[in-house]
Protein backbone atom coordinates (compact mmCIF):
# COMPACT_ATOMS: atom_id res chain seq x y z
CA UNK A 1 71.56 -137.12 89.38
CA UNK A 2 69.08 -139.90 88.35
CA UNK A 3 65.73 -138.57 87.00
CA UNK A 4 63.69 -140.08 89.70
CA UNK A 5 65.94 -138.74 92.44
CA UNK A 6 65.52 -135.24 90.82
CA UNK A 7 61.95 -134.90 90.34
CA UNK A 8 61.61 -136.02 94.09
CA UNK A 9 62.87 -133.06 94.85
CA UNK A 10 60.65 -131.16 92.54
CA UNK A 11 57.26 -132.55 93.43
CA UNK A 12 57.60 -133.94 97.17
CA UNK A 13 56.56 -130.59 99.11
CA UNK A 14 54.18 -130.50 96.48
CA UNK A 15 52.53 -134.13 96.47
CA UNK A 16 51.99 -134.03 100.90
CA UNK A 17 48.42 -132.85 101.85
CA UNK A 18 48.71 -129.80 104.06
CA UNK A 19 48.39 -131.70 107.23
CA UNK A 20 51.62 -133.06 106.40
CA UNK A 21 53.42 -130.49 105.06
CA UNK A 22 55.29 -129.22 108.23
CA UNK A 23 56.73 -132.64 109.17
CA UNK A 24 58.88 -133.58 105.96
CA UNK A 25 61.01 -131.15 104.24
CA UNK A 26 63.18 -131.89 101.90
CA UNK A 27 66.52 -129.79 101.00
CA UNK A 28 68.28 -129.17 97.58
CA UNK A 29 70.98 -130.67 99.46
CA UNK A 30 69.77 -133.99 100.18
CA UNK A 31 66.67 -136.14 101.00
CA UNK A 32 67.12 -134.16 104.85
CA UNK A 33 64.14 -135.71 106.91
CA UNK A 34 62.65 -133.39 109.82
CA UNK A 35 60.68 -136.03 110.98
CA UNK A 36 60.69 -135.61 114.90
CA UNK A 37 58.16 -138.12 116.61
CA UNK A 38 56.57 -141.26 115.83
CA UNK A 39 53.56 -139.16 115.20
CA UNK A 40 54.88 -137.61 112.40
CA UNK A 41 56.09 -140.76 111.44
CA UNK A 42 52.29 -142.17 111.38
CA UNK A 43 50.95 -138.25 109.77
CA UNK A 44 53.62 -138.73 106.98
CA UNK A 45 52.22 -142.74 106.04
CA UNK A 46 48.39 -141.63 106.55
CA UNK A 47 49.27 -139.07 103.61
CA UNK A 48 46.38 -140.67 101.63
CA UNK A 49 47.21 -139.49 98.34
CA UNK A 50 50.51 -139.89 98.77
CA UNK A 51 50.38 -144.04 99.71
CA UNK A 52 47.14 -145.24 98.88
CA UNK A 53 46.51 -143.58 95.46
CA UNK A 54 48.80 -143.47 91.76
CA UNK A 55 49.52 -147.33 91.41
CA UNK A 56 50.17 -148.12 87.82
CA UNK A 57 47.42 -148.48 85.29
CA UNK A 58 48.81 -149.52 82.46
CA UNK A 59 48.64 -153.27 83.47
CA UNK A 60 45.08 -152.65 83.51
CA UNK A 61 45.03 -150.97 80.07
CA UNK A 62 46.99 -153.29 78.27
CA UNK A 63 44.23 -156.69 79.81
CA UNK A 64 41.68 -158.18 78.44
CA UNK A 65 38.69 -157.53 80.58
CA UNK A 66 37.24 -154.22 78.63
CA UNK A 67 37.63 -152.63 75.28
CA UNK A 68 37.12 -149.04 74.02
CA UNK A 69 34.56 -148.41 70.68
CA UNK A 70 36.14 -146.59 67.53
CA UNK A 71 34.82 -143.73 68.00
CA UNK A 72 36.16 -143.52 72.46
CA UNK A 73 39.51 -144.37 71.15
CA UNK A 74 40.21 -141.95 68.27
CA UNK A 75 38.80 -138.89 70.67
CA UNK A 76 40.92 -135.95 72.13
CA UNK A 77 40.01 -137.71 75.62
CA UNK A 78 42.64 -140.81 74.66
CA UNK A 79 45.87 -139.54 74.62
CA UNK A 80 48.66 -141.00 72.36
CA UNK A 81 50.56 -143.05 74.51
CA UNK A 82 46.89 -144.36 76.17
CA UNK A 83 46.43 -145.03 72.71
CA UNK A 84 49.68 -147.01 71.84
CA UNK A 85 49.61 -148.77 75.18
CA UNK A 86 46.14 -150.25 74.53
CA UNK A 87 47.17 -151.60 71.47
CA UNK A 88 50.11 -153.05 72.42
CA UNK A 89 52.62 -151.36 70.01
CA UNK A 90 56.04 -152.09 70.22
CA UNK A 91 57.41 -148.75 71.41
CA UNK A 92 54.80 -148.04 73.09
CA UNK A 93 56.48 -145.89 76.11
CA UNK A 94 55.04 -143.55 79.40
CA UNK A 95 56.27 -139.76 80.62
CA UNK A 96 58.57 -140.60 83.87
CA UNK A 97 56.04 -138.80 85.51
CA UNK A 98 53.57 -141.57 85.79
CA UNK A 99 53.73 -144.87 87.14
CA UNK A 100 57.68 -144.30 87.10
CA UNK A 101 58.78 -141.76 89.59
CA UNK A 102 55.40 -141.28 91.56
CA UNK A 103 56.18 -145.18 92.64
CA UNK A 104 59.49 -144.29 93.45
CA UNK A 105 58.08 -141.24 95.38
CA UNK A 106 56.42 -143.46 97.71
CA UNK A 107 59.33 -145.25 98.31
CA UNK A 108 61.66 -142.47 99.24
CA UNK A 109 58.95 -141.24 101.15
CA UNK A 110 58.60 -145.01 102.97
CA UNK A 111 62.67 -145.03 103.62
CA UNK A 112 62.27 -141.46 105.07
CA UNK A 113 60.08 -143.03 107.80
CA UNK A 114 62.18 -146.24 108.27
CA UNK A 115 65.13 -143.54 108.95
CA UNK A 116 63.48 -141.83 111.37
CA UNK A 117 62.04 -144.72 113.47
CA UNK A 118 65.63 -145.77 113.26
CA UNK A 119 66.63 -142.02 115.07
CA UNK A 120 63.56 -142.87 117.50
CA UNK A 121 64.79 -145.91 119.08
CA UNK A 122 64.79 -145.43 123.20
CA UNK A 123 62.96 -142.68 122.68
CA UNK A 124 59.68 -143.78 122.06
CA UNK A 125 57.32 -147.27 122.69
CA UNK A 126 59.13 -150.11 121.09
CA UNK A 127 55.34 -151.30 120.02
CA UNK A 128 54.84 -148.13 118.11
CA UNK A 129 57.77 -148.09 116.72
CA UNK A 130 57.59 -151.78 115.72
CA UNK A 131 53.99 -151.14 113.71
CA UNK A 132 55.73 -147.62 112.13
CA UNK A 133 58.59 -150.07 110.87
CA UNK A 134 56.81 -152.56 109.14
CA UNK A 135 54.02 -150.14 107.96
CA UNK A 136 56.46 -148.43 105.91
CA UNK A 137 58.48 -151.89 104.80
CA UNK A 138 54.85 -152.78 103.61
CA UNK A 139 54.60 -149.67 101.59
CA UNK A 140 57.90 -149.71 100.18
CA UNK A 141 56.86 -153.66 98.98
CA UNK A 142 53.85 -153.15 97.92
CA UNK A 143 55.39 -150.14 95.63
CA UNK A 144 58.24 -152.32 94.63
CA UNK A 145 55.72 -155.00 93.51
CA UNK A 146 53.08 -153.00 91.79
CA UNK A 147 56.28 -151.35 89.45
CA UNK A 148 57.72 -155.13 88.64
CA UNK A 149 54.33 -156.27 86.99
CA UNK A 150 55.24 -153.30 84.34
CA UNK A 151 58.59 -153.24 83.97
CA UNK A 152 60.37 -156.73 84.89
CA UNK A 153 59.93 -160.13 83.34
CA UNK A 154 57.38 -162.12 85.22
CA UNK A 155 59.29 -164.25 87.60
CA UNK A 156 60.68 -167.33 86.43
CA UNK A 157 62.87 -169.19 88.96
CA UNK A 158 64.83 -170.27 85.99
CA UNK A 159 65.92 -167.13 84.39
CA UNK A 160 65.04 -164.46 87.57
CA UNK A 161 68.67 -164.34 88.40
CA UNK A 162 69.92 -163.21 85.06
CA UNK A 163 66.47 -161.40 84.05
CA UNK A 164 66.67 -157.24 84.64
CA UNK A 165 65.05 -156.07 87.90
CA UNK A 166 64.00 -152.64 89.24
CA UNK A 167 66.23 -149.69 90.95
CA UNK A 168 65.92 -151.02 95.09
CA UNK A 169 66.20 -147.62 96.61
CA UNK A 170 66.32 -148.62 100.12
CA UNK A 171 67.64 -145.32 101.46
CA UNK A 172 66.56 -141.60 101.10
CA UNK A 173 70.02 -140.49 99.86
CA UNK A 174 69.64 -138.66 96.97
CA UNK A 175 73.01 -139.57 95.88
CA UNK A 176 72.55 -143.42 96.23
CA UNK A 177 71.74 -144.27 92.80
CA UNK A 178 70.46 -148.50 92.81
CA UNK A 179 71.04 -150.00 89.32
CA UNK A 180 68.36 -152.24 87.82
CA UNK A 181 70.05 -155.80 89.54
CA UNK A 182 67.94 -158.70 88.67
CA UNK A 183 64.21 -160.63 88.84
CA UNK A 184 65.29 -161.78 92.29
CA UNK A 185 66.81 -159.65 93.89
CA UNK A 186 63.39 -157.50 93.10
CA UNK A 187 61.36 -160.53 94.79
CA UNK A 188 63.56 -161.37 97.14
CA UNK A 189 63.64 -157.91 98.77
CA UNK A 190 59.67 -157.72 98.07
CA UNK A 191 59.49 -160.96 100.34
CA UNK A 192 62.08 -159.73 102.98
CA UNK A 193 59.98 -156.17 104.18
CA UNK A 194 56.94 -158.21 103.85
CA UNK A 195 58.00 -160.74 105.92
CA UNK A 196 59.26 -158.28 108.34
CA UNK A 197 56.54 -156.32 108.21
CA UNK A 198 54.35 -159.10 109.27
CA UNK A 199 55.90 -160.33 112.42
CA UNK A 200 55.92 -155.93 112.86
CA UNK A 201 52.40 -154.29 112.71
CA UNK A 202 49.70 -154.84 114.68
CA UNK A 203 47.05 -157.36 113.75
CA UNK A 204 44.48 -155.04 112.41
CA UNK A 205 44.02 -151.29 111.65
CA UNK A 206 41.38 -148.89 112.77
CA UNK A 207 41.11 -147.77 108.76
CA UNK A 208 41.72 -149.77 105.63
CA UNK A 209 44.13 -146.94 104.46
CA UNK A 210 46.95 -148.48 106.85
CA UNK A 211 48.54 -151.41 106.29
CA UNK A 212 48.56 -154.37 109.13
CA UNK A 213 49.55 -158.02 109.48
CA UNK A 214 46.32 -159.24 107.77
CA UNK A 215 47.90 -156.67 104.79
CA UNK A 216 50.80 -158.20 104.68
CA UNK A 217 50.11 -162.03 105.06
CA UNK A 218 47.91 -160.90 102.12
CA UNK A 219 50.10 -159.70 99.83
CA UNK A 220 52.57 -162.15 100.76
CA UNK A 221 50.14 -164.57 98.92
CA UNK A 222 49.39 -162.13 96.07
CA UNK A 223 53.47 -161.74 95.31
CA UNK A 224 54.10 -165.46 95.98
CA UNK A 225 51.01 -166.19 93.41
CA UNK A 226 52.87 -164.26 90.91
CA UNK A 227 56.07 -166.09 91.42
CA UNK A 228 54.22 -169.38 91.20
CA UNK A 229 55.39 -170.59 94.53
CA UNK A 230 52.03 -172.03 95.31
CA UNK A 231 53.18 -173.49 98.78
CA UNK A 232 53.91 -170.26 100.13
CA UNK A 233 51.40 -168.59 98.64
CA UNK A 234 49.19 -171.22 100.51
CA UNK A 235 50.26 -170.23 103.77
CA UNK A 236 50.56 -166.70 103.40
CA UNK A 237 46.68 -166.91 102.41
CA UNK A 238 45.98 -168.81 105.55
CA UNK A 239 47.80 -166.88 107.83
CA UNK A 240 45.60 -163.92 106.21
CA UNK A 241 42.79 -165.68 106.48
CA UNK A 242 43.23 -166.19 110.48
CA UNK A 243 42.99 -162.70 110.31
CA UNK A 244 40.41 -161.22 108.01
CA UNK A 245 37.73 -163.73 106.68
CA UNK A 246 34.34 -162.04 106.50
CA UNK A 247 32.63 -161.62 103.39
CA UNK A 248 29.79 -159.37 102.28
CA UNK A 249 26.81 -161.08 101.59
CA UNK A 250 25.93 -159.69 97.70
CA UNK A 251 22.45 -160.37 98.32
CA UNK A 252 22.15 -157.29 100.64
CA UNK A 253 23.56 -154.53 98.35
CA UNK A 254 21.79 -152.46 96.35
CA UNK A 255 21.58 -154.21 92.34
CA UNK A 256 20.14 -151.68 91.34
CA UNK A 257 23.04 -149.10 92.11
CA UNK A 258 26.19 -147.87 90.40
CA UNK A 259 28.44 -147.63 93.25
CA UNK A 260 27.26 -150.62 95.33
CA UNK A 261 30.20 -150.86 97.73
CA UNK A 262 30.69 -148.28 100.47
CA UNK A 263 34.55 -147.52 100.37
CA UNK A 264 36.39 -149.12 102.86
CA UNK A 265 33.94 -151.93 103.49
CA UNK A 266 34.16 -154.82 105.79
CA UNK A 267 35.94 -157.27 103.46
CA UNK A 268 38.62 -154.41 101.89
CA UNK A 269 42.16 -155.45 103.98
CA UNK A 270 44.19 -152.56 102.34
CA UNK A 271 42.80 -149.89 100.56
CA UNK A 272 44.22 -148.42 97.21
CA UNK A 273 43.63 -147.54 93.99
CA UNK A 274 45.18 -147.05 90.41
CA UNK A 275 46.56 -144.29 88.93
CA UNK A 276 44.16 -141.25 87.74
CA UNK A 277 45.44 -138.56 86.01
CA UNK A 278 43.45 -135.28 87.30
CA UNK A 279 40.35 -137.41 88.49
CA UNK A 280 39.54 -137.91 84.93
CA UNK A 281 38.17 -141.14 83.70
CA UNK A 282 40.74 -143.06 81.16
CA UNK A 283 41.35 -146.22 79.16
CA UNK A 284 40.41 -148.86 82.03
CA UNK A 285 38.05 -147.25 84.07
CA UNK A 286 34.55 -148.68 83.30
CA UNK A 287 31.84 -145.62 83.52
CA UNK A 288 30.01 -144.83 81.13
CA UNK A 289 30.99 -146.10 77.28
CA UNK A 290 34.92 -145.64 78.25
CA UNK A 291 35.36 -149.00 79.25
CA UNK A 292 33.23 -152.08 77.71
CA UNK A 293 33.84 -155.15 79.38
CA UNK A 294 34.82 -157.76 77.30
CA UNK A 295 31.23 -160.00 76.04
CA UNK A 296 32.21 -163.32 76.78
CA UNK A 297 33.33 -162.23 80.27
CA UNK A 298 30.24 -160.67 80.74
CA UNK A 299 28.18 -164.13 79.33
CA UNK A 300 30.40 -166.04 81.70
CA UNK A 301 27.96 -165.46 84.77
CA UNK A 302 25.14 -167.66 85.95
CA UNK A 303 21.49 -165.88 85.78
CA UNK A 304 21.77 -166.42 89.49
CA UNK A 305 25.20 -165.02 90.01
CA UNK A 306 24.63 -161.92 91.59
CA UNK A 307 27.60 -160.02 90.41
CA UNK A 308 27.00 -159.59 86.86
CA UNK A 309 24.42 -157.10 88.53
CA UNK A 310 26.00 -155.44 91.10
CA UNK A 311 30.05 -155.69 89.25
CA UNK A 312 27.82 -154.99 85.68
CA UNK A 313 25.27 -152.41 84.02
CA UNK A 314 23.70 -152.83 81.16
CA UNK A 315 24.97 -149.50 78.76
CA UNK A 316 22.02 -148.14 77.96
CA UNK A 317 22.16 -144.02 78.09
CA UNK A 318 25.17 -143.64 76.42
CA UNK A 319 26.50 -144.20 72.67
CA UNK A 320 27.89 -147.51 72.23
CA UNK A 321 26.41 -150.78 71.28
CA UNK A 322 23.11 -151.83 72.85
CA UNK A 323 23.79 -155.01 74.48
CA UNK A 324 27.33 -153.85 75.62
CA UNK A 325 28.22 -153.82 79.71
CA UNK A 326 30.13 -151.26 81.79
CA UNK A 327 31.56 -152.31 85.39
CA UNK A 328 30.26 -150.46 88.73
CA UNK A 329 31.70 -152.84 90.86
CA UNK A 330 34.27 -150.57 92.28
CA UNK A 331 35.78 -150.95 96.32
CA UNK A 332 36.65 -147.20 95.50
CA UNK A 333 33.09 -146.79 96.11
CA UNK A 334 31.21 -143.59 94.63
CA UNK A 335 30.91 -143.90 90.92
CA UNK A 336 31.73 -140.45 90.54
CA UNK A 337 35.12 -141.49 91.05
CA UNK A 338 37.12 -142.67 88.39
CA UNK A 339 39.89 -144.53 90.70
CA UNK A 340 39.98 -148.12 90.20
CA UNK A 341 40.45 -150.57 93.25
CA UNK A 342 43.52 -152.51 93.37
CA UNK A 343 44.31 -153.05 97.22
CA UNK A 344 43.75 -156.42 99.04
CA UNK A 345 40.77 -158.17 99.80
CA UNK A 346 38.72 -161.22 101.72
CA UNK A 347 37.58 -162.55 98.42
CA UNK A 348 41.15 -162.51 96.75
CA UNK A 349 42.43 -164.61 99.50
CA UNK A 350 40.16 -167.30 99.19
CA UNK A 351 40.60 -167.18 95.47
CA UNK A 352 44.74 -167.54 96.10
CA UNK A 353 43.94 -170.35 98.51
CA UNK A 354 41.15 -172.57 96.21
CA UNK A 355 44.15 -172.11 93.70
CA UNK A 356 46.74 -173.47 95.29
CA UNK A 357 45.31 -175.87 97.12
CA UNK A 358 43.77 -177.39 93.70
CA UNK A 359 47.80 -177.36 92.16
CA UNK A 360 48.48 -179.40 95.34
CA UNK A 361 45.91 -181.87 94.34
CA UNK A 362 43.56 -181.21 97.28
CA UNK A 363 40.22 -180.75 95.91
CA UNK A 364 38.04 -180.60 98.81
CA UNK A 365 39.62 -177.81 100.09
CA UNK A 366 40.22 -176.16 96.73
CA UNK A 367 36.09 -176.45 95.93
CA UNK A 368 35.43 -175.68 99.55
CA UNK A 369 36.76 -172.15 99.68
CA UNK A 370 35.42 -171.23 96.30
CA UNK A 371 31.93 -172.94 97.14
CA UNK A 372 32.18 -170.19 100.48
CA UNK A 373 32.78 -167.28 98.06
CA UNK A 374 30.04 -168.02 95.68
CA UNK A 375 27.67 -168.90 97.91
CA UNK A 376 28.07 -165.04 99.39
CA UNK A 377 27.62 -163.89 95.54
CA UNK A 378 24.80 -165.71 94.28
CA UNK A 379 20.72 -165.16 94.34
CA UNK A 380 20.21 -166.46 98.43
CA UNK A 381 19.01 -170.50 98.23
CA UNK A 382 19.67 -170.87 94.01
CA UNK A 383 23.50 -171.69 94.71
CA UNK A 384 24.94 -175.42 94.60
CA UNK A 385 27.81 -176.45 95.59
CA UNK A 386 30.17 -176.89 92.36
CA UNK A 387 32.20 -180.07 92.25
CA UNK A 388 35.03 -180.89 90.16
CA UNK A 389 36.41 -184.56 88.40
CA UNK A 390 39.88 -183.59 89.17
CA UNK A 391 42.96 -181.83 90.46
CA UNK A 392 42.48 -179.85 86.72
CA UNK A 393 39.30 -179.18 86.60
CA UNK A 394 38.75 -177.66 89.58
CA UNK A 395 41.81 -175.81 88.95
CA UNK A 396 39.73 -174.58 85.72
CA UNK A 397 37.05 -173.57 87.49
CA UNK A 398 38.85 -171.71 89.93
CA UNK A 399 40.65 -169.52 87.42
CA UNK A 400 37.63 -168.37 85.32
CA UNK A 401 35.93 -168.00 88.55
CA UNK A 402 38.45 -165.80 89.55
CA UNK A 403 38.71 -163.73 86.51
CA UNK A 404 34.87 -162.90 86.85
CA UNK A 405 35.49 -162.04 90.83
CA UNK A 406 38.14 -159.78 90.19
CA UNK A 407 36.86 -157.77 87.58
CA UNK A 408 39.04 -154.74 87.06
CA UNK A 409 40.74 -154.81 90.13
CA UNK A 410 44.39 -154.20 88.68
CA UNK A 411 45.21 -158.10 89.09
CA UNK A 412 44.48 -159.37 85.66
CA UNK A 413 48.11 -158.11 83.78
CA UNK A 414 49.39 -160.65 86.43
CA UNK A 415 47.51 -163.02 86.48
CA UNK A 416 48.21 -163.15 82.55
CA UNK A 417 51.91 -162.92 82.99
CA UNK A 418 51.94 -166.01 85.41
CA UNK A 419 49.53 -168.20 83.54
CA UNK A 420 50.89 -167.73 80.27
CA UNK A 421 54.23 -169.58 81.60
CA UNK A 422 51.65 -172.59 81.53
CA UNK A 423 50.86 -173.83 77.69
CA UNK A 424 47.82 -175.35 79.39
CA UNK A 425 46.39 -171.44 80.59
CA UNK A 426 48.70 -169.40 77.99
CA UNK A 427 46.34 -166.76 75.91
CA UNK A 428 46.42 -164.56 72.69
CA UNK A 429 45.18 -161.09 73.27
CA UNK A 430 42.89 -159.55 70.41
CA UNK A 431 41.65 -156.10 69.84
CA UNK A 432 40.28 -154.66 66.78
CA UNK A 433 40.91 -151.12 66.52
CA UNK A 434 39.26 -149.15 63.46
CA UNK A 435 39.63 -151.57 61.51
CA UNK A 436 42.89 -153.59 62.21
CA UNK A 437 43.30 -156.03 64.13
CA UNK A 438 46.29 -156.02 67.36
CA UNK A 439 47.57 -158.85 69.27
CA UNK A 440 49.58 -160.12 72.09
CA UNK A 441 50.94 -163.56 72.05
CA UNK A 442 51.31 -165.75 75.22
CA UNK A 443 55.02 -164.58 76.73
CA UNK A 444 55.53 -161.75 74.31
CA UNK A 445 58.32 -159.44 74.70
CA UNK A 446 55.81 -156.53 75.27
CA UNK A 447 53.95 -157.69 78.46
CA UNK A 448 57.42 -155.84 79.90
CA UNK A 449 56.97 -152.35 79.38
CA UNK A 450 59.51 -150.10 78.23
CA UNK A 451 61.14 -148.00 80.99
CA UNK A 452 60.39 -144.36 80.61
CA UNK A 453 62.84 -142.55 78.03
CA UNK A 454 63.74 -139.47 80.50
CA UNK A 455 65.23 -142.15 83.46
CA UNK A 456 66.70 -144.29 80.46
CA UNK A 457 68.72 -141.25 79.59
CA UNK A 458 69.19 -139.62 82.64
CA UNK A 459 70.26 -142.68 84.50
CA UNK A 460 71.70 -145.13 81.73
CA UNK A 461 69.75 -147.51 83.43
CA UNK A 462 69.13 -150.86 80.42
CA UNK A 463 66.18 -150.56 78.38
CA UNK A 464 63.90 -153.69 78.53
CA UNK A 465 63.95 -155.78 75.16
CA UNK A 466 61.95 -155.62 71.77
């Protein structure tokens, strides 16, 4: 029995709140759904903590946007593998129980509802049934995606049919063991739900914790970005776009606060957040003097920018370096929490669309949807409409604006994964740990994460390269 397979059978009565407890059960002898109604169907996928918390961290860890002092990383609060992970060492490996199997519980728990509204047909609303179907194909996807920017190759169109994948469970079978297949057959099934999923769900949801066709189109755009298929990344952003387009106007939140955003606010699409192990705060979340944002980020941003206030704080009641930043720009919302945002957002899509359309050459529509977003973020009547020479420098200008925009929201691993591909945007990492000095080259073996030792074993699934 593959490791993943057994612990969901350890921890899934275990990991549904209470109000879901009675409608999925699931045997020693199989994955036996007692699913009965499309109700249940939409109590099992409302399971907050089940489907909108746990996505991976690590991608987060291993960036570029914070650091950790000396004396926060050699402290009992930084575990080993935290420890290895943030410093990019070559075996540096995860437990199977994080960011490994809980993934993989969401997606057993996604094909149990996909099996059931399968059972429901004729006997309930084709309409609810149709939004139930591509709700869970979303939430399979978006699990499927958020595992690939840890443990797969980034895409490359010339190698993804030969390059390692993920396990596609696509049934709740416990038997049905999925190999690893390849790069595209991970995308390609990422793209097929979503797809479906789209022309499925209703248009918008009455809470950012369920996924919609605006969610979709969305991350349509977010996946296709990562593949570098700017063209359909393009029009998945516009068909978003039709759909969700309202941004919040920085200059009426509170600067002055440490959790500016209410959760759930008007320009979150899909709400979710990285992985958190026991509510603590860890290697990536930015409170207090855990986190310190990277200086020349934080000297990137205009006096007039608005977000180096409300995304920033200056550290100043804690022990670390006076001078240094923290980040309380968090969609999560209260800053007691130490759950990072990574779900999908207004400003993302225009950022996705002002890319692509500057790799297509257009640059009036490229500098007109980034123009639109900054003018919502800067100091009301000090903004001016930035203009770019060329196709490549508003391209430039995009990116870095998009790097200070998305400030530990769980998309900068990616975006580092894609862009290195490019020797015009490919980076060396650098962190200087007590002394000595780590780094990352551009397209190094270890921006793929090892697979956790228990499934390696367990499943003799292939271990990704060193």
């Amino acid at each position: 029995m593959k490791i993943n397979r057994l612990i969901f059978l350890l921890s899934a009565l275990g990991i549904l709140v209470s109000s879901c407890q009675k409608y999925v059960d699931i045997k020693k002898s199989g994955a036996q759904s007692f699913i009965e109604s499309a109700n249940d169907c939409q109590l099992l996928m409302d399971n907050y903590e089940l489907f909108n918390t746990g996505y991976p961290i690590d991608g987060e860890v291993s960036a570029d946007d914070y650091y950790m002092n000396d004396a926060r990383f050699g402290s009992d609060q930084i575990s080993i593998e935290d420890r290895t992970i943030y410093t990019w060492q070559s075996g540096a490996i995860r437990t199977a129980s994080q960011q490994w199997v809980d993934i993989y519980n969401k997606v057993y728990h996604a094909n149990l509802v996909l099996e059931a509204v399968q059972e429901l047909n004729g006997k309930e609303q084709p309409a609810v049934l149709n939004n139930l179907r591509g709700s869970a194909l979303f939430l399979r996807a978006y699990a499927f995606w958020n595992l690939a920017q840890l443990y797969t190759k980034t895409y490359d169109a010339a190698t993804a049919q030969s390059d390692p994948g993920i396990p596609i469970d696509l049934s709740s079978d416990i038997n049905d063991a999925p190999g690893r297949g390849t790069v595209q057959e991970t995308y390609n099934r990422i793209v097929q739900d979503l797809t479906e999923a789209a022309g499925l769900m209703n248009p918008v949801s009455s809470v950012a914790s369920r996924p919609n066709k605006a969610a979709a189109y969305a991350m349509l755009a977010r996946v296709y970005l990562s593949m570098r298929d700017y063209p359909n990344a393009l029009s998945s952003a516009n068909a978003a776009l039709t759909l969700r387009n309202t941004l919040i106007n920085f200059n009426t939140l509170d600067k002055g606060s440490f959790s500016p955003f209410r959760r759930f606010n008007e320009e979150v699409i899909f709400h979710s957040t990285l992985y958190s192990k026991n509510g603590s705060l860890e290697p990536g979340y930015g409170y207090e003097d855990l986190a310190i944002i990277n200086p020349e980020l934080v000297s990137s941003y205009a006096a007039n920018d608005l977000r180096k206030t409300i995304l920033l704080k200056e550290n100043t009641d804690v022990p670390v370096p006076a001078g240094t930043y923290r980040f309380t720009g968090n969609y999560e919302g209260a800053v007691a929490s130490a759950k990072l945002f990574n779900g999908l957002a207004v400003d993302e899509l225009y950022l996705i669309r002002a890319e692509c359309y500057a790799r297509a050459g257009n640059m009036g529509s490229a500098m007109g949807d980034l123009n639109t977003l900054l003018r919502s973020r800067w100091t009301e009547g000090a903004f001016t409409n930035l203009e770019a020479g060329n196709a490549d420098n508003a391209l430039s200008i995009i990116l870095a604006e998009r790097r200070k925009e998305l400030l530990m929201r769980g998309q900068r691993w990616t975006d580092l994964r894609r862009l290195n591909k490019d020797p015009k945007s490919a980076a060396t990492l650098s962190r200087t740990v007590q002394g000595i000095t780590h780094t990352l080259p551009a397209n190094d073996l270890r921006y793929t994460l090892l697979i956790p030792q228990e499934v390696i074993m367990k499943s003799k699934l292939q271990q990704n390269q060193r």
